[in-house]
Protein backbone atom coordinates (compact mmCIF):
# COMPACT_ATOMS: atom_id res chain seq x y z
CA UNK A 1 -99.50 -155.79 -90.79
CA UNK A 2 -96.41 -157.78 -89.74
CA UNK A 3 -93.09 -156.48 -90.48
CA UNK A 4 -94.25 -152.90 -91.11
CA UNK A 5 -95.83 -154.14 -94.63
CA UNK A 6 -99.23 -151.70 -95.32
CA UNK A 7 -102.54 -153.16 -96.17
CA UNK A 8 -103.17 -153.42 -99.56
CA UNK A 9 -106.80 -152.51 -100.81
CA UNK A 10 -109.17 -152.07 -103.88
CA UNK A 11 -108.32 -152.94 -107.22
CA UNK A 12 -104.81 -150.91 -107.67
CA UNK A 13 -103.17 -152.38 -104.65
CA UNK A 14 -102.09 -149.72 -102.94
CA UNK A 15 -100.84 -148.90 -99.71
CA UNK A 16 -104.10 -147.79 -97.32
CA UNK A 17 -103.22 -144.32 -96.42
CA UNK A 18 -104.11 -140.49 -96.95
CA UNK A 19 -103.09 -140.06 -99.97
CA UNK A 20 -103.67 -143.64 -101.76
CA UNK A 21 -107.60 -143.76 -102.20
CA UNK A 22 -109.90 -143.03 -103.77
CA UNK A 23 -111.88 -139.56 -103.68
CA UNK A 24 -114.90 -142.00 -103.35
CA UNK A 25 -113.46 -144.18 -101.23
CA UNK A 26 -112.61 -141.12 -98.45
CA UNK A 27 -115.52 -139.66 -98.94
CA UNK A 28 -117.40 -143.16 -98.20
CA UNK A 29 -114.92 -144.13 -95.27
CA UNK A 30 -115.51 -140.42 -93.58
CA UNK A 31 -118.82 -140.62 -93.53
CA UNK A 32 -119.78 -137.92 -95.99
CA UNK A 33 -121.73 -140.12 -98.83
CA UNK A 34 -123.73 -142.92 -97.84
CA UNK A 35 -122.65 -145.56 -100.81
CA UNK A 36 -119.79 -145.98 -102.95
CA UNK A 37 -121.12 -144.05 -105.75
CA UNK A 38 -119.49 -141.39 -107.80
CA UNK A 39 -122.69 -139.69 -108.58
CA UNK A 40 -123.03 -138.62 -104.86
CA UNK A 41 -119.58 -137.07 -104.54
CA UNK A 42 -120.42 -132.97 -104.91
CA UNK A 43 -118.57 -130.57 -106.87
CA UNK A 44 -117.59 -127.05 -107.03
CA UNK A 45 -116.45 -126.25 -110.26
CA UNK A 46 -113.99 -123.21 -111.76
CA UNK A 47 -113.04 -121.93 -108.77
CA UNK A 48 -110.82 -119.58 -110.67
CA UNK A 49 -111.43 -116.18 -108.35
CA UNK A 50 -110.90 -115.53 -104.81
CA UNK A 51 -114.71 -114.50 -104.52
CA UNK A 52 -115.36 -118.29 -106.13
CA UNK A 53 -112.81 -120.00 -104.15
CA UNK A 54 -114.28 -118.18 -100.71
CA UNK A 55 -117.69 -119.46 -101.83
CA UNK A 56 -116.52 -123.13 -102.43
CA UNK A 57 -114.99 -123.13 -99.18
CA UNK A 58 -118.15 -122.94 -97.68
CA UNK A 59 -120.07 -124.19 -99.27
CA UNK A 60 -121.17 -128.08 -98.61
CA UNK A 61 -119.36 -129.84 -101.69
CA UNK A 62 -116.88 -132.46 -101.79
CA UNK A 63 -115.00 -131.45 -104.38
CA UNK A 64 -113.26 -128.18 -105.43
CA UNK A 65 -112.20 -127.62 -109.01
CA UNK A 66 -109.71 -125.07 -110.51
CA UNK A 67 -108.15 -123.97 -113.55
CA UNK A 68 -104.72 -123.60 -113.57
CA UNK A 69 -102.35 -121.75 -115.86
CA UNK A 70 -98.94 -119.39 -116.03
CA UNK A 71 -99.39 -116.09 -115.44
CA UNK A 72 -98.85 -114.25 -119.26
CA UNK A 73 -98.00 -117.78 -120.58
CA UNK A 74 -94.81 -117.96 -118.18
CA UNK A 75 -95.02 -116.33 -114.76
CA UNK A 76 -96.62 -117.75 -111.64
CA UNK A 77 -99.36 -120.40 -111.51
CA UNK A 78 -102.83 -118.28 -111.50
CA UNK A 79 -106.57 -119.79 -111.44
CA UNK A 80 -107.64 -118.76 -114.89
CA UNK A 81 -109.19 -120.62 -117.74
CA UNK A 82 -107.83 -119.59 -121.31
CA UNK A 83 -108.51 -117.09 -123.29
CA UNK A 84 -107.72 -115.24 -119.40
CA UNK A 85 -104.05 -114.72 -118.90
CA UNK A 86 -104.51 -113.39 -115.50
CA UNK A 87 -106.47 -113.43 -111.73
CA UNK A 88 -107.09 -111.97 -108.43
CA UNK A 89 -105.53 -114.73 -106.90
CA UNK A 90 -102.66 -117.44 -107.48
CA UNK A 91 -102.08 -121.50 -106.91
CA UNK A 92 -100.51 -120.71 -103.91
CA UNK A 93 -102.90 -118.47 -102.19
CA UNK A 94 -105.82 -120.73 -103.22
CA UNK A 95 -104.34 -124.21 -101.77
CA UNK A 96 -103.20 -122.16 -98.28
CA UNK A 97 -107.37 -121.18 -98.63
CA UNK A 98 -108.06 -125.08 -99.49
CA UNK A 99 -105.71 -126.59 -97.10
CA UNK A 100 -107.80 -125.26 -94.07
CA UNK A 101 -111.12 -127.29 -95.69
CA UNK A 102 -112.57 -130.64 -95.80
CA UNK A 103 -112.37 -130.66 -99.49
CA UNK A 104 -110.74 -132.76 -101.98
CA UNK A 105 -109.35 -131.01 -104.99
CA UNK A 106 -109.25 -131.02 -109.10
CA UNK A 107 -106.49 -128.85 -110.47
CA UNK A 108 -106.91 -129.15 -114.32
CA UNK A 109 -104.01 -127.51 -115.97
CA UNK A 110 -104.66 -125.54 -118.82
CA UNK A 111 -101.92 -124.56 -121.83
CA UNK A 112 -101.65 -120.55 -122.81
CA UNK A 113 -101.80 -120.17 -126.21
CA UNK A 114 -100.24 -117.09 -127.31
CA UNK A 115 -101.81 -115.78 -130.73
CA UNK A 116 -100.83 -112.97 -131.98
């Protein structure tokens, strides 16, 4: 647009770009679903494992989802949903696994409860 400005599209009206659409709307644009329809965007859900995260990856969804909580309550982000305090594999090592996709991503962040 003139003077640098970015287009401004759907009803937010935000700037076109990578990270300002909609999962939807990417998936739509790239060619992946056929109508601009939630219901056709695919997910993989609780990813939580390196063995899950490995199958997501190839596998032919859209969408990856993952739990996401402290190590013990307080150490380093892990892929585990509560009552698990721990995993074979961390934040980290799953979005360097992600990163390499064609996936989009969930990470739902979960709260460790400690009960003792």
């Amino acid at each position: 647009l003139p003077g640098g400005r970015a287009a401004l599209r759907g009803p937010c009206r935000v700037p076109a770009g990578a990270w300002s659409e909609w999962p939807v709307d990417h998936f739509l644009r790239s060619g992946h679903i056929g109508a601009r329809d939630g219901a056709a965007v695919r997910w993989f859900h609780a990813a939580n494992s390196r063995a899950r995260a490995a199958e997501a990856a190839r596998s032919d969804v859209h969408m990856v989802e993952v739990d996401v909580l402290l190590r013990g309550g307080d150490g380093d982000p892990i892929l585990a949903h509560p009552p698990d305090t721990d995993s074979d594999i961390t934040l980290q090592e799953w979005l360097a696994q992600m990163v390499n996709t064609n996936k989009g991503i969930k990470l739902d962040f979960k709260r460790y409860l400690n009960q003792k």
